[in-house]
C-alpha atoms as a PDB file:
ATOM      1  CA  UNK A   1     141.764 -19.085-107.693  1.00  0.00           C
ATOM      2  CA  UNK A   2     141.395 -20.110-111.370  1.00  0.00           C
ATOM      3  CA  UNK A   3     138.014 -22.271-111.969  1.00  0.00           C
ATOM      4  CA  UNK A   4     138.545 -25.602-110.547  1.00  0.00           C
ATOM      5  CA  UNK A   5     137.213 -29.176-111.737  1.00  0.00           C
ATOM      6  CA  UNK A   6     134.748 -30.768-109.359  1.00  0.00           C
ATOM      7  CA  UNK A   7     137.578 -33.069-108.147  1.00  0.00           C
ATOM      8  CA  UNK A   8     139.274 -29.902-106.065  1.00  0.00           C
ATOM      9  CA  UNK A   9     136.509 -27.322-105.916  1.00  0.00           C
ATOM     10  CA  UNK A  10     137.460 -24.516-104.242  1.00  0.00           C
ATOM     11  CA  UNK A  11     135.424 -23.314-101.235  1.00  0.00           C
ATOM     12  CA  UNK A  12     134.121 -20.092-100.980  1.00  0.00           C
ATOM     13  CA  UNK A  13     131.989 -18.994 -97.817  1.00  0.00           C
ATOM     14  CA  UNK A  14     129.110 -16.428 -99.749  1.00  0.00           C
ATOM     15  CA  UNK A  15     127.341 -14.530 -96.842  1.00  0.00           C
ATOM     16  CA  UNK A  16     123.967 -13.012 -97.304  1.00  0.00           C
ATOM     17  CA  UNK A  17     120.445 -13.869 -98.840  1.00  0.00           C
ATOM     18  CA  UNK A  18     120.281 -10.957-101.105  1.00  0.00           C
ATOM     19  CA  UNK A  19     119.389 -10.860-104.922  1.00  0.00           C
ATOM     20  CA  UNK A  20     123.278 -10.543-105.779  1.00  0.00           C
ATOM     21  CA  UNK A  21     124.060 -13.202-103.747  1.00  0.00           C
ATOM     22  CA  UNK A  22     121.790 -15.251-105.261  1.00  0.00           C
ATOM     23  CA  UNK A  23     122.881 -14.473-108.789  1.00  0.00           C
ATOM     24  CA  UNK A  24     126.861 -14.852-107.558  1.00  0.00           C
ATOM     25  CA  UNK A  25     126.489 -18.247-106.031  1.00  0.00           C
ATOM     26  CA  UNK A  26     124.475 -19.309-109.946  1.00  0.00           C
ATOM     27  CA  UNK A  27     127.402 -17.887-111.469  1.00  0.00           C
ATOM     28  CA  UNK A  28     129.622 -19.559-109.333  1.00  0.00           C
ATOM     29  CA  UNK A  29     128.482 -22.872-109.272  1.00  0.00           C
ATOM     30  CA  UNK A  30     128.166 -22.784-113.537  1.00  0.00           C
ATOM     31  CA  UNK A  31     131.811 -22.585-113.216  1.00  0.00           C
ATOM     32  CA  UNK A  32     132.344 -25.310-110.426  1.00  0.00           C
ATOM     33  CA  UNK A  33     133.394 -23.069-108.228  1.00  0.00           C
ATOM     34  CA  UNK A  34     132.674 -25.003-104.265  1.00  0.00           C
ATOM     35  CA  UNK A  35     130.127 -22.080-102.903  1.00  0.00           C
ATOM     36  CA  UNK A  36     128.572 -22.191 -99.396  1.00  0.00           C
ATOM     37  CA  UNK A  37     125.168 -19.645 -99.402  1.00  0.00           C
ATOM     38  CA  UNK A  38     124.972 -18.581 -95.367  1.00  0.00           C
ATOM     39  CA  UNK A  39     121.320 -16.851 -94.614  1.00  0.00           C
ATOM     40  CA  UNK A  40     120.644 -14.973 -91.544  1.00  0.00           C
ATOM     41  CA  UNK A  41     117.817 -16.721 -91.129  1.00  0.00           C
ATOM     42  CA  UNK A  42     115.555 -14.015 -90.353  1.00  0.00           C
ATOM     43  CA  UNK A  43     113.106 -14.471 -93.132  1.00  0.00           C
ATOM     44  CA  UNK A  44     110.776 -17.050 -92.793  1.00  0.00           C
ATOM     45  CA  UNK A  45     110.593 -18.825 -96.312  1.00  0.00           C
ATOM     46  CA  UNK A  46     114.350 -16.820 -97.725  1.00  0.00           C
ATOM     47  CA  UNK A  47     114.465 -17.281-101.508  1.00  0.00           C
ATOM     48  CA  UNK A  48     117.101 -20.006-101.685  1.00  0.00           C
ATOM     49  CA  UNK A  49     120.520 -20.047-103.706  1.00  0.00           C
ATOM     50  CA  UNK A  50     121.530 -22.392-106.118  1.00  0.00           C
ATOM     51  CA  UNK A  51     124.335 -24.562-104.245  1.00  0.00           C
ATOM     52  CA  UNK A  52     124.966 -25.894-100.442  1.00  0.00           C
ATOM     53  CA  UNK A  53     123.522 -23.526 -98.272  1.00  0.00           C
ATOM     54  CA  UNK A  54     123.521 -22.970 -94.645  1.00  0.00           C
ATOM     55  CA  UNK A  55     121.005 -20.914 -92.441  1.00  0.00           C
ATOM     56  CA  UNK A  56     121.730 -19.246 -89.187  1.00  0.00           C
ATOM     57  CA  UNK A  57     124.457 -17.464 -87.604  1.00  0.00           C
ATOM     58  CA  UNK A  58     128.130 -18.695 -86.524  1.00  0.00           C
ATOM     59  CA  UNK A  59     128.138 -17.294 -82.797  1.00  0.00           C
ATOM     60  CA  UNK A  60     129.597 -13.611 -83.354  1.00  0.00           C
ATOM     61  CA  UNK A  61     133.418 -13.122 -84.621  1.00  0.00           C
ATOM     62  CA  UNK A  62     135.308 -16.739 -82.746  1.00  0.00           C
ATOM     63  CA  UNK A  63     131.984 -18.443 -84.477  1.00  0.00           C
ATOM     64  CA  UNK A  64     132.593 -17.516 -87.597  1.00  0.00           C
ATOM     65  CA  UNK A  65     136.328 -18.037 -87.832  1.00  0.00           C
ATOM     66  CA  UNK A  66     136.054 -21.152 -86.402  1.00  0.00           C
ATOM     67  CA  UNK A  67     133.990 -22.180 -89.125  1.00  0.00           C
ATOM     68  CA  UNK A  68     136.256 -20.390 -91.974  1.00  0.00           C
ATOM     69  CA  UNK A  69     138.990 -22.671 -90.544  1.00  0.00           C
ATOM     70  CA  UNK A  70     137.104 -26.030 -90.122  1.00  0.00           C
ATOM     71  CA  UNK A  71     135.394 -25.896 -93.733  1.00  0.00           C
ATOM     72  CA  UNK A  72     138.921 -25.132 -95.193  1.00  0.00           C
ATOM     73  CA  UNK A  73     137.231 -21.529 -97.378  1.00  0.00           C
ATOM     74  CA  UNK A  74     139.476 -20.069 -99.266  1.00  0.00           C
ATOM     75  CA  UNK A  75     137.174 -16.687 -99.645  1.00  0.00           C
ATOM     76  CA  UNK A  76     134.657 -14.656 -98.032  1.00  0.00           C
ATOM     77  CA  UNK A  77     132.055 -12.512-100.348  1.00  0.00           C
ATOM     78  CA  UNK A  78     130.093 -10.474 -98.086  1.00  0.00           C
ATOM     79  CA  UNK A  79     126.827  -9.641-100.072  1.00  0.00           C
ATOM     80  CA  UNK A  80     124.661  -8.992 -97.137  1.00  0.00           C
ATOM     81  CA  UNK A  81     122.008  -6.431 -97.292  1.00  0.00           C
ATOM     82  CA  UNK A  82     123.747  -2.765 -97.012  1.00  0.00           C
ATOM     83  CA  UNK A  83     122.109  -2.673 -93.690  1.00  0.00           C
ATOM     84  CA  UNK A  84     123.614  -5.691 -91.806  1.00  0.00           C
ATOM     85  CA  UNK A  85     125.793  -4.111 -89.354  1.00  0.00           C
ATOM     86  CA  UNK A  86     126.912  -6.667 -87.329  1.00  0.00           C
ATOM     87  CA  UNK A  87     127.523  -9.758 -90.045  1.00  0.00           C
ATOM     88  CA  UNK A  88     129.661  -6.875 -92.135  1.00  0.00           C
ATOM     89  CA  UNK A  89     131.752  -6.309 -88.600  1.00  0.00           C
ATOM     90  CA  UNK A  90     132.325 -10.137 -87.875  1.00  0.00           C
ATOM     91  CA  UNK A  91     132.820 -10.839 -91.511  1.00  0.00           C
ATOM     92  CA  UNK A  92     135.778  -8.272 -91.757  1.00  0.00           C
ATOM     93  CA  UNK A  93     137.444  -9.266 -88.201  1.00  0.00           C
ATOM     94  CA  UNK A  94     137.170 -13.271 -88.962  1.00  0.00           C
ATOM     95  CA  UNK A  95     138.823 -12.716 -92.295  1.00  0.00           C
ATOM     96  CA  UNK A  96     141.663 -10.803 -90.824  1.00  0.00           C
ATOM     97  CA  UNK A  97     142.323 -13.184 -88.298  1.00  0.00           C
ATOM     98  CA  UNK A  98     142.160 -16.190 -90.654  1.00  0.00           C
ATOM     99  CA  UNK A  99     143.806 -14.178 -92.584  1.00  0.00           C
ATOM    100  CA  UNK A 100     141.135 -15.306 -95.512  1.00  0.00           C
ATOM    101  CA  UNK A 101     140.686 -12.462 -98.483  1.00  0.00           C
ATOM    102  CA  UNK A 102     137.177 -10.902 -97.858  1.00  0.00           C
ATOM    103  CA  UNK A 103     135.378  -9.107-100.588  1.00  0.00           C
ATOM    104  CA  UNK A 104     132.538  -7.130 -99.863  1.00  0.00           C
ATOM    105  CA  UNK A 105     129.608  -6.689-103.181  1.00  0.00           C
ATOM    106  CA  UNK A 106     127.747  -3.915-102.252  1.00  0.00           C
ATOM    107  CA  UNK A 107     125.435  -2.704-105.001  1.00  0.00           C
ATOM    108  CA  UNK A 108     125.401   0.900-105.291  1.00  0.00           C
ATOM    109  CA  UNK A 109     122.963   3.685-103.158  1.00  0.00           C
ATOM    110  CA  UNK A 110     120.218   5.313-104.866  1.00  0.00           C
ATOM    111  CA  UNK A 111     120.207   8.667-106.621  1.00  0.00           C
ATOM    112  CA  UNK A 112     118.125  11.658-106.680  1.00  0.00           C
ATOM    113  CA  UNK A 113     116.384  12.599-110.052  1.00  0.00           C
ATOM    114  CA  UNK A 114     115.527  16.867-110.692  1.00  0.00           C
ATOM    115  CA  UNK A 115     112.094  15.701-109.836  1.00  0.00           C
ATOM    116  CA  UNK A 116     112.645  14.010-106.487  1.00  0.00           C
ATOM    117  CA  UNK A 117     112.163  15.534-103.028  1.00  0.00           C
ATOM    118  CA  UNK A 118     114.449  13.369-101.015  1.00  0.00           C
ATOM    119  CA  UNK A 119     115.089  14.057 -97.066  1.00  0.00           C
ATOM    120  CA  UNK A 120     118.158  12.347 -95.330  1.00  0.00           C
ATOM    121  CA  UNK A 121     118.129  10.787 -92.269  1.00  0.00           C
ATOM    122  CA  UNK A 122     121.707   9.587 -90.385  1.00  0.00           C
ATOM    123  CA  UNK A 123     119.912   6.193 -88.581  1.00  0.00           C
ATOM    124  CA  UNK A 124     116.202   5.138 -87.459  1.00  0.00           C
ATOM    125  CA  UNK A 125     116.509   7.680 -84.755  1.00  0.00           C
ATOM    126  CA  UNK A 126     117.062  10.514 -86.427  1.00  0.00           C
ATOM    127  CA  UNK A 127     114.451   9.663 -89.219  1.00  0.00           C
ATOM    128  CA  UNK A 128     112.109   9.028 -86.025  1.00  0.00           C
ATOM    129  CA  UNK A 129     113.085  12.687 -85.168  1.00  0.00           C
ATOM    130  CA  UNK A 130     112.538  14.209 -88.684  1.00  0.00           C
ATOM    131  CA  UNK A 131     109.441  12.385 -89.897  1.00  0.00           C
ATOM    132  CA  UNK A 132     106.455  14.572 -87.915  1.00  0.00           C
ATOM    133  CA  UNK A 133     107.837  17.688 -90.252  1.00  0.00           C
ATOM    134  CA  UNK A 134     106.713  15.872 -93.421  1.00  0.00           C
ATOM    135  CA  UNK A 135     103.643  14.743 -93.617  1.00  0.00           C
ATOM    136  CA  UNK A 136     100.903  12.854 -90.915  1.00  0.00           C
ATOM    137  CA  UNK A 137     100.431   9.873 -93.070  1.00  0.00           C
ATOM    138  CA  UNK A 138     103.272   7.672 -93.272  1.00  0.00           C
ATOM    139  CA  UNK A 139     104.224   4.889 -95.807  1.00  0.00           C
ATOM    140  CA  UNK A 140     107.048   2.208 -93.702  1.00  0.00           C
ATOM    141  CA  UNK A 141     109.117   0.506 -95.517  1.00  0.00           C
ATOM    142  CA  UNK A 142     112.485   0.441 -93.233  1.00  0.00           C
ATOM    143  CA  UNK A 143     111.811  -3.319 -92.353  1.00  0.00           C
ATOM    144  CA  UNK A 144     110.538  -4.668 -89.129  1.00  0.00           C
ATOM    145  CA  UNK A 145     113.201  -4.654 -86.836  1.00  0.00           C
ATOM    146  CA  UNK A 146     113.294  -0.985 -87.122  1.00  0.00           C
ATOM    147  CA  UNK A 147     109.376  -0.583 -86.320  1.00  0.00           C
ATOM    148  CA  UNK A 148     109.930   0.590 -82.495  1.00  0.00           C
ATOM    149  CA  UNK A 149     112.164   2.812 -83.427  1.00  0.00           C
ATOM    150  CA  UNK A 150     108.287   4.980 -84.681  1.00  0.00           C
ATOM    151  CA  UNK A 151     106.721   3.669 -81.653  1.00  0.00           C
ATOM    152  CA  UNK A 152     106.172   6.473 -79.764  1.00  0.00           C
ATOM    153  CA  UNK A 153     104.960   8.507 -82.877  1.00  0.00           C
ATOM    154  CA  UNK A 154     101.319   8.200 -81.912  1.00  0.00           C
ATOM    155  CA  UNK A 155      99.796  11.178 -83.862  1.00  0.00           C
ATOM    156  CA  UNK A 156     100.871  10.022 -87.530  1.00  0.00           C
ATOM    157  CA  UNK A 157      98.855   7.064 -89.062  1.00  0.00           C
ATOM    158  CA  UNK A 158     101.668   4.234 -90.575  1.00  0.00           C
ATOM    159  CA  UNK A 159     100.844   2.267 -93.470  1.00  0.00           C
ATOM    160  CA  UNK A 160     103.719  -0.454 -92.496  1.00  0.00           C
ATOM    161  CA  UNK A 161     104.863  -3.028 -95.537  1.00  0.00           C
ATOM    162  CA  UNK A 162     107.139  -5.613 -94.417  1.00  0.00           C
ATOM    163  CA  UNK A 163     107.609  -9.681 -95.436  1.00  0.00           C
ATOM    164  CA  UNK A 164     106.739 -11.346 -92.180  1.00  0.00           C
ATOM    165  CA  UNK A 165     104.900 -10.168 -89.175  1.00  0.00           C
ATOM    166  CA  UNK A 166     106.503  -7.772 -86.908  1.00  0.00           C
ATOM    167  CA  UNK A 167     106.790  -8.049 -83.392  1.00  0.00           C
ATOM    168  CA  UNK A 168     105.670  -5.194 -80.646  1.00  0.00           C
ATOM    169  CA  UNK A 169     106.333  -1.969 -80.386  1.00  0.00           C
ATOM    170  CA  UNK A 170     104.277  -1.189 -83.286  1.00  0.00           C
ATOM    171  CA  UNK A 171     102.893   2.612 -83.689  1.00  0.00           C
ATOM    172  CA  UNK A 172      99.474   2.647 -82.266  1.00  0.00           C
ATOM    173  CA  UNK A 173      97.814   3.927 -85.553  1.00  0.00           C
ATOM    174  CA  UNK A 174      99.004   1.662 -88.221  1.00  0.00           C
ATOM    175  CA  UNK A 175      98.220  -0.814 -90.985  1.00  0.00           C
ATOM    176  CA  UNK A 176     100.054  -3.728 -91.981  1.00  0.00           C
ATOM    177  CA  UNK A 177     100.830  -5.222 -95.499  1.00  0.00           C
ATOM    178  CA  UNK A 178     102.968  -8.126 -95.679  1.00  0.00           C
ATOM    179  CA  UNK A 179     104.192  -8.776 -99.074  1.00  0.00           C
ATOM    180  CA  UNK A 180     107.807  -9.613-100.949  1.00  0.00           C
ATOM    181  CA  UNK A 181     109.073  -7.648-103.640  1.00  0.00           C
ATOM    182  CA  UNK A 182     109.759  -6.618-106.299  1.00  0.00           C
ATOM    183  CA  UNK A 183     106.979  -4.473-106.863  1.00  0.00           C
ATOM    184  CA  UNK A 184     105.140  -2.147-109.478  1.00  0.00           C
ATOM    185  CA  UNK A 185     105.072   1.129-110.019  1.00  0.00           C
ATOM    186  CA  UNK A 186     101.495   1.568-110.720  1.00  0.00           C
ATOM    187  CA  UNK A 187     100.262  -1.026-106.949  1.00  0.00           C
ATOM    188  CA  UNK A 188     103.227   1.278-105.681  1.00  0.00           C
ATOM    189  CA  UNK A 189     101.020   4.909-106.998  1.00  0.00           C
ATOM    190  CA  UNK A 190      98.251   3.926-105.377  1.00  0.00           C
ATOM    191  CA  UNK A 191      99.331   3.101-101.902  1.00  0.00           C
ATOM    192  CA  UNK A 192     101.580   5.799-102.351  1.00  0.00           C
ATOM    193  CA  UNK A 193      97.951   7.589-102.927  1.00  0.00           C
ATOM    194  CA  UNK A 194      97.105   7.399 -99.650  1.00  0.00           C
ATOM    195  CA  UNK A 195     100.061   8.646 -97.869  1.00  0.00           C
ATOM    196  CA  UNK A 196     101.557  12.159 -97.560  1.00  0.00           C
ATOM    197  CA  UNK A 197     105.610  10.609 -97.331  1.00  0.00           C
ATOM    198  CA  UNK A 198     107.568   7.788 -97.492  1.00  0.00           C
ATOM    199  CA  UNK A 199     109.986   6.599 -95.139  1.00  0.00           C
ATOM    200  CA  UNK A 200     112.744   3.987 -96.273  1.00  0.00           C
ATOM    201  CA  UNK A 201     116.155   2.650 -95.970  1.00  0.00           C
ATOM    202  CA  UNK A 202     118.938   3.597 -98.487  1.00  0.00           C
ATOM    203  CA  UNK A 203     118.403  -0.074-100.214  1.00  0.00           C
ATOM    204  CA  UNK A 204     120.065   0.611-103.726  1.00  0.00           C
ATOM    205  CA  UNK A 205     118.841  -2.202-106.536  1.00  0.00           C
ATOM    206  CA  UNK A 206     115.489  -2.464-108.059  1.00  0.00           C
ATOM    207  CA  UNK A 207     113.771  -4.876-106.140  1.00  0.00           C
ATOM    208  CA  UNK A 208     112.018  -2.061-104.008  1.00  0.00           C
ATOM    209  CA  UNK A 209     113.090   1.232-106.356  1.00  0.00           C
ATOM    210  CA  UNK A 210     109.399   1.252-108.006  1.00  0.00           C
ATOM    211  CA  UNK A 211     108.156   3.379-104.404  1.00  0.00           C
ATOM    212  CA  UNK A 212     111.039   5.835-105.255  1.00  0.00           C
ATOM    213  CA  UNK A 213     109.411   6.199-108.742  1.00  0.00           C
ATOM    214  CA  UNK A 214     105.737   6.541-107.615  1.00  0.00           C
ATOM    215  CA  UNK A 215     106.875   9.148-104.996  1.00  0.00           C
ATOM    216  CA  UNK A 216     108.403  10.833-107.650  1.00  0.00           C
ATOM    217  CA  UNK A 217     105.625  11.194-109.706  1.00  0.00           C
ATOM    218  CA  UNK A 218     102.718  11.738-106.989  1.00  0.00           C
ATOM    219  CA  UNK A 219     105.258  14.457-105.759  1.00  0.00           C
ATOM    220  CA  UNK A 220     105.507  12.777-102.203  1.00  0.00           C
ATOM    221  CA  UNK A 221     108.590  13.812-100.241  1.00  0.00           C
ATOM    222  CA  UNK A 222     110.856  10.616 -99.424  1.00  0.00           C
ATOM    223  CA  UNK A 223     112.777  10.183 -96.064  1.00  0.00           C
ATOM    224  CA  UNK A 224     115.832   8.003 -96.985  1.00  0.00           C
ATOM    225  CA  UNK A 225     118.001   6.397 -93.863  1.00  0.00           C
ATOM    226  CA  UNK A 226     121.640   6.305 -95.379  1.00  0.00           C
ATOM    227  CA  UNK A 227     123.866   3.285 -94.982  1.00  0.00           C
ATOM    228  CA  UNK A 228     125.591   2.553 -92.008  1.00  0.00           C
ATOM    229  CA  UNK A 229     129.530   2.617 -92.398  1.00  0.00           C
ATOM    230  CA  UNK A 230     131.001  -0.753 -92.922  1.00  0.00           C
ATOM    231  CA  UNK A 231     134.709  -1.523 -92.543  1.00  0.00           C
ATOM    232  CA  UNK A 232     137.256  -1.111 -94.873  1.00  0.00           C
ATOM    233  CA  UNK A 233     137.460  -3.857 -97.243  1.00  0.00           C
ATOM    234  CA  UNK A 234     137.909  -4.413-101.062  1.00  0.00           C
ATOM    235  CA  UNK A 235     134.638  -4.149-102.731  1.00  0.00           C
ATOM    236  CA  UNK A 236     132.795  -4.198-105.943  1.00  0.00           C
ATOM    237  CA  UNK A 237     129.506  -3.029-107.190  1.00  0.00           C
ATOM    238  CA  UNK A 238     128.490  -5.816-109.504  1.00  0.00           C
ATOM    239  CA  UNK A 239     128.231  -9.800-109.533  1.00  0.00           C
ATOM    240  CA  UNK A 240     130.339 -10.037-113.109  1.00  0.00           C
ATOM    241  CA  UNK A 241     133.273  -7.798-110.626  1.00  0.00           C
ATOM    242  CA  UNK A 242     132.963 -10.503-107.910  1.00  0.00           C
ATOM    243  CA  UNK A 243     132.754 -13.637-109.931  1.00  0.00           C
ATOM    244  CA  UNK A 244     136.027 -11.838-111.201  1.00  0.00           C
ATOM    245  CA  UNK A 245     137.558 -11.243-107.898  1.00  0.00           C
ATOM    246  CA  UNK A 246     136.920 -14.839-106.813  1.00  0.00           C
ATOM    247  CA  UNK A 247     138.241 -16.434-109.849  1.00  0.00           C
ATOM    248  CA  UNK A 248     141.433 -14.578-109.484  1.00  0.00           C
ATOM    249  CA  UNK A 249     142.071 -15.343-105.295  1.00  0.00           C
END
């Protein structure tokens, strides 16, 4: 797909309301490149991408090819968050039965430093399971669908951060911050200050890596949830790679 002219621009269906999708559909539409911007819809004021942009979901796998096929897209960029499951499932399976090319941009994991102590945990569960060992006072930053997964933990104390309220089951002993990154290392010391770990999904990027840096130097152990396997697909790490990719369909 060389760079088209606005008279034939190409479509390209760009799934996911993260920071590289944001910056991919900018780079894409500089270069006239037709992008449509899908967001979950799960956040209630989402940080909008340059371009068209639809919000919600296309009703599971048959949805979403449907709507590959009706909108005439050319290419699918999956730059969902590295913890959206499902879209990353239907994404793969529409695109091999429209038989559209489907790139996934997955920005890379985070690293451990010398200085970190970093615990792993396979899923929610298992970090449920591991979390009593490491402290009593908890800092939650896995996101609010994954709050009743610590439910039942009702002898630690949670300081929970997440963007918009959560819905019950909440752990009885908690408190609530709602706020949007990115954030600073120096807020992130001091709430940091009053917790004895933090618990937190394998996010990559630094929108939220300023915790990881505060833990670091306050010493405070971090329990990290690793990504969930997503399906085979060609992939890149950076926007420049997938502006690349797309250019070249």
């Amino acid at each position: 797909m060389t760079a088209p002219g606005p008279e034939h621009s190409a479509k390209v269906l760009l799934l996911g309301g993260t920071g590289e999708a944001r910056k991919l559909a900018e780079e894409l539409v500089a270069r006239e490149v037709g992008v449509v911007s899908s967001l979950a819809g799960r956040v209630a004021r989402p940080r909008l991408p340059v371009g068209e942009v639809r919000v919600g979901g296309f009703g599971g796998v048959d949805g979403l090819a449907a709507w590959i096929r009706e909108n005439d897209v050319q290419a699918v960029v999956d730059a969902t968050h590295p913890f959206a499951e499902r879209i990353g499932a239907n994404a793969a399976k529409a695109a091999e039965l429209t038989g559209t090319p489907l790139l996934r941009l997955a920005r890379p994991g985070w690293q451990p430093g010398p200085q970190d102590v970093w615990h792993w945990a396979d899923d929610l569960a298992d970090a449920a399971r591991k979390l009593p060992d490491l402290g009593k006072r908890v800092f939650l930053t896995s996101g609010r669908q994954g709050l009743p997964a610590f439910a039942h933990l009702d002898d630690l104390w949670f300081l929970i951060r997440c963007v918009d309220p959560p819905e019950p089951p909440l752990p009885r002993n908690h408190e609530l911050i709602l706020a949007r990154g990115p954030y600073e290392v120096a807020a992130e010391r001091e709430l940091l200050d009053r917790v004895d770990v933090l618990v937190t999904k394998d996010s990559g990027g630094t929108q939220t890596s300023a915790k990881l840096t505060a833990a670091r130097e306050l010493g405070r152990p971090v329990l990290l949830i690793s990504r969930p396997k997503r399906p085979e697909t060609e992939t890149a790490a950076t926007v420049p790679e997938a502006v690349e990719w797309v250019l070249n369909r």
